[in-house]
Protein backbone atom coordinates (compact mmCIF):
# COMPACT_ATOMS: atom_id res chain seq x y z
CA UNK A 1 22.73 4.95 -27.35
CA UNK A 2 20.92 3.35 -24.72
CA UNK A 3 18.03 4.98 -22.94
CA UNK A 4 17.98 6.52 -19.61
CA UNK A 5 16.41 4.77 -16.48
CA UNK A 6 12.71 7.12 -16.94
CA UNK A 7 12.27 5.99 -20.35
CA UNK A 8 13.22 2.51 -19.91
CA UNK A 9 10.88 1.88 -17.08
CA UNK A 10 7.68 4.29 -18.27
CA UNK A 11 7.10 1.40 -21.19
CA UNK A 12 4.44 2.00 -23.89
CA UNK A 13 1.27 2.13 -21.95
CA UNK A 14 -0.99 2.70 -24.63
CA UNK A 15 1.08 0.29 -26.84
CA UNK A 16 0.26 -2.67 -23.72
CA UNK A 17 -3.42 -1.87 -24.01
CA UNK A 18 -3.46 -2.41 -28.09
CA UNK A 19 -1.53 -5.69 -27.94
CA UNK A 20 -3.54 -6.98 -25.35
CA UNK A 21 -6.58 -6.33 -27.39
CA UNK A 22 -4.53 -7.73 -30.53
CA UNK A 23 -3.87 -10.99 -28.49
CA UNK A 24 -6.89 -11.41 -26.80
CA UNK A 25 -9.45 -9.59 -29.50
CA UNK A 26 -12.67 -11.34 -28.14
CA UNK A 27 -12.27 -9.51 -24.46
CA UNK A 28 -13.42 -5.81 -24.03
CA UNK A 29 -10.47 -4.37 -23.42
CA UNK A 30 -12.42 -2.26 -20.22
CA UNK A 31 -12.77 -5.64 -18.72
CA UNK A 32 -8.97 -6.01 -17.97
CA UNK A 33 -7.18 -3.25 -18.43
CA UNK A 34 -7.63 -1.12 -15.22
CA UNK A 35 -6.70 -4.57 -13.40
CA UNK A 36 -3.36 -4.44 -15.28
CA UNK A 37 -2.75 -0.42 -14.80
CA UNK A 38 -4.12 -0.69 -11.01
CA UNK A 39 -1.13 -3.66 -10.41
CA UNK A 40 1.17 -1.52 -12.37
CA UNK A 41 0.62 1.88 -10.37
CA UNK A 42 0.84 -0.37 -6.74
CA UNK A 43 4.47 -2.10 -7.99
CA UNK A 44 5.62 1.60 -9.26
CA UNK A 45 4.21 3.52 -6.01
CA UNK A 46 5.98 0.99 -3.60
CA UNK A 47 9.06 1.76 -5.46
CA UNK A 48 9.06 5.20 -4.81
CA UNK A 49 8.00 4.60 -1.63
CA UNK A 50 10.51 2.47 -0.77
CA UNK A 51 13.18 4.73 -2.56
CA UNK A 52 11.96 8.03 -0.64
CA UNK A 53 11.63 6.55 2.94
CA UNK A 54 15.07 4.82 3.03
CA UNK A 55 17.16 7.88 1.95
CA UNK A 56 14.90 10.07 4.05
CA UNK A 57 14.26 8.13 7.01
CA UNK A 58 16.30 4.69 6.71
CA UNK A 59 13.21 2.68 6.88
CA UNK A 60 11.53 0.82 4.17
CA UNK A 61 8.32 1.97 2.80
CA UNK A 62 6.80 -1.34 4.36
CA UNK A 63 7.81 0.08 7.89
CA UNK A 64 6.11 3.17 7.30
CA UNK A 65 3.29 1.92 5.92
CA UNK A 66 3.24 0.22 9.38
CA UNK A 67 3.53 3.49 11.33
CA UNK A 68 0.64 4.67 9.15
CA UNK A 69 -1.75 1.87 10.13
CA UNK A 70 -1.14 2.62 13.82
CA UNK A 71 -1.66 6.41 12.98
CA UNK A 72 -5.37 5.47 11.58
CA UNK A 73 -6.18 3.38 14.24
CA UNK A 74 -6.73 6.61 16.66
CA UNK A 75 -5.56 7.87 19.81
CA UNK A 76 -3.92 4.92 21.13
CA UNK A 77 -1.83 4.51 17.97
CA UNK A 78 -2.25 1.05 18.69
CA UNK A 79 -3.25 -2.59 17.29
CA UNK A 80 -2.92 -6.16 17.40
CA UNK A 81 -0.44 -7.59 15.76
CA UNK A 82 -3.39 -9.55 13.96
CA UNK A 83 -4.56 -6.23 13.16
CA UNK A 84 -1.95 -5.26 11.60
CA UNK A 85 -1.51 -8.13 9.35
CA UNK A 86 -5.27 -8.01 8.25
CA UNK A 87 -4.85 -3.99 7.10
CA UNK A 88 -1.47 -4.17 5.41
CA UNK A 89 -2.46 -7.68 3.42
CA UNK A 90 1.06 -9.31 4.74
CA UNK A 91 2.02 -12.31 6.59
CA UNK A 92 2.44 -12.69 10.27
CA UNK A 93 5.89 -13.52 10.41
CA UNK A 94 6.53 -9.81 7.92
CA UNK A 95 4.65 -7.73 10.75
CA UNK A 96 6.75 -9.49 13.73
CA UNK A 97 10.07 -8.62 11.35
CA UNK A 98 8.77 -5.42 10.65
CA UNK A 99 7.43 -4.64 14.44
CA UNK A 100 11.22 -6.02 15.41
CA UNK A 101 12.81 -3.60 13.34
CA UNK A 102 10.48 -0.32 14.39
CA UNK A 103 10.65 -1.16 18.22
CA UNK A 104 14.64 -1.61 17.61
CA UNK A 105 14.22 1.72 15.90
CA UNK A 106 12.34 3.21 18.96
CA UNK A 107 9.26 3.70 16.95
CA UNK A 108 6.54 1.21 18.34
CA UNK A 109 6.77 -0.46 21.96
CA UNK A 110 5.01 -3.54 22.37
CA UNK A 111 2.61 -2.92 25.31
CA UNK A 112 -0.16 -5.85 27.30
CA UNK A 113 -3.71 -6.43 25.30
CA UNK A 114 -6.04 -5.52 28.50
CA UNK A 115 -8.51 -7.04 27.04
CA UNK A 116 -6.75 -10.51 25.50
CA UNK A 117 -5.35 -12.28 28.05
CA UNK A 118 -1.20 -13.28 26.71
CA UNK A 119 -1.84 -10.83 23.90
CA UNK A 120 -0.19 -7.57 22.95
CA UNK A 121 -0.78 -4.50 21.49
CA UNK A 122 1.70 -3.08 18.85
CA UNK A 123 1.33 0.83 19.95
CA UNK A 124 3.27 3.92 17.84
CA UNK A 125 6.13 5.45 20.28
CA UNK A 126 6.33 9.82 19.72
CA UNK A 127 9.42 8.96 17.77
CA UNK A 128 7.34 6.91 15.36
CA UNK A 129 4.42 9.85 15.64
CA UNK A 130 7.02 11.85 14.67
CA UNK A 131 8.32 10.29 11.41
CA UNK A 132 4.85 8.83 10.77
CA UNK A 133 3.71 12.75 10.23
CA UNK A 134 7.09 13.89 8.72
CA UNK A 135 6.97 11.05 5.86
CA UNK A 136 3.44 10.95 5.06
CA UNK A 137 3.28 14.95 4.73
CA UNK A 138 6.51 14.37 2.28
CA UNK A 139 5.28 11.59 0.29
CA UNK A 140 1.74 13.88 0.11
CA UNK A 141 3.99 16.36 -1.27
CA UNK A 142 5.90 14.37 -3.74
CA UNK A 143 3.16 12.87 -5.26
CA UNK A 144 0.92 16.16 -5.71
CA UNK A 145 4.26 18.00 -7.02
CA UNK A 146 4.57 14.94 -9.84
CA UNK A 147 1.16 13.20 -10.52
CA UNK A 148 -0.55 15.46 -12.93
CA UNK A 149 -3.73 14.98 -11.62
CA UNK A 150 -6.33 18.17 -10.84
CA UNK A 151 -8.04 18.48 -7.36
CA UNK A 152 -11.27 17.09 -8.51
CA UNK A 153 -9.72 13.60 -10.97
CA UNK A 154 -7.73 12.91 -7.96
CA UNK A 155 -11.34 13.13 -5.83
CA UNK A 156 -13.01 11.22 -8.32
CA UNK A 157 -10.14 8.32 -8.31
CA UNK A 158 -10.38 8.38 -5.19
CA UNK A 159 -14.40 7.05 -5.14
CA UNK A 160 -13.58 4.45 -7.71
CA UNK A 161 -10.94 3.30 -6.09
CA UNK A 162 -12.66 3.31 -2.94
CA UNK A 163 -15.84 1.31 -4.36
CA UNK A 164 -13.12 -0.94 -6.28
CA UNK A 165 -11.86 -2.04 -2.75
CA UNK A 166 -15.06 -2.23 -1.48
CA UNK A 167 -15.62 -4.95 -4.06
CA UNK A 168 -12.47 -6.70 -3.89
CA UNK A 169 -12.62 -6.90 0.01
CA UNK A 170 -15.98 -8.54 -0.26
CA UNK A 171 -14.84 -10.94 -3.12
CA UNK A 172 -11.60 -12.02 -0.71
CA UNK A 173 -13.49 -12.57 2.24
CA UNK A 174 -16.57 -14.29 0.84
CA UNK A 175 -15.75 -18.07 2.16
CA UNK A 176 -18.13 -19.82 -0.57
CA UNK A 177 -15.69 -17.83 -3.53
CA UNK A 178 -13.45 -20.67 -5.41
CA UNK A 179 -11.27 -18.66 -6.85
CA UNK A 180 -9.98 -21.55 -8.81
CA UNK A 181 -13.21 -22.25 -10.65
CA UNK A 182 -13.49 -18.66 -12.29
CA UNK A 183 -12.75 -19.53 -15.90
């Protein structure tokens, strides 16, 4: 018998961490791992993302992510399109698809930058307010009512992974980084 879809993809986590030390026996293990788990959780969270937000909105998790970015950026809801790009660490040309779809959708309008001449502003419609609140509360909601994590390990991931971003950010945007010399 084969196994079902939940055990197929949850994989032997502890099993990846002792053949990577196995393989690679001269590298502390705490060097590496987190890097691998951390890429792991992002891939598994956009799938459920993506699952939840096209059955219950028909929009893909990258579109809401979208609607989120314009919900942070305060009471205009609004940003550049360059903006935009910069948060959600995609290309150009995905925000104008994306921005295409959700002002199709009646979510975002595309509005005059007063203050860059040509430019435009990508601002959240009610619509988009709307569904922004509705599928972040639910996604909130799914996660806490699956992720077995307790008030205060999901507060202290939270600070790591806030001062792991921190570090990252700095190491992406530091011009003199060759990020093909590292080995």
């Amino acid at each position: 018998m084969g196994r079902n879809r939940a055990e197929r993809g949850s994989h032997d986590i502890g099993g990846h961490g002792a053949a990577m030390a196995r393989e690679y026996s001269d590298v502390d293990p705490a060097d590496y791992l987190y890097l691998s788990y951390l890429s792991r959780l992002g891939r598994a969270i956009e799938r459920i993302g993506q699952r939840h937000c096209l059955a219950r909105y028909g929009l893909p998790f990258s579109d809401v992510r979208l609607l989120f970015a314009l919900r942070r950026a305060g009471p205009s809801h609004a940003l550049r399109p360059t903006d935009l790009f910069r948060t959600l660490l995609v290309t150009s040309g995905a925000i104008t698809k994306q921005v295409d779809r959700l002002v199709a959708n009646g979510m975002v309008e595309r509005q005059p930058d007063p203050s860059h001449g040509g430019a435009f502003l990508i601002r959240m419609t009610e619509r988009g307010r709307e569904v922004s609140e509705s599928a972040f509360r639910s996604l909130v909601a799914l996660y806490a009512e699956r992720i077995r994590l307790s008030q205060r390990e999901r507060a202290r991931l939270a600070k790591l992974c806030e001062k792991l971003l921190a570090d990252v950010n700095r190491f992406l945007a530091d011009p003199a980084m060759d990020l093909d010399s590292a080995a």
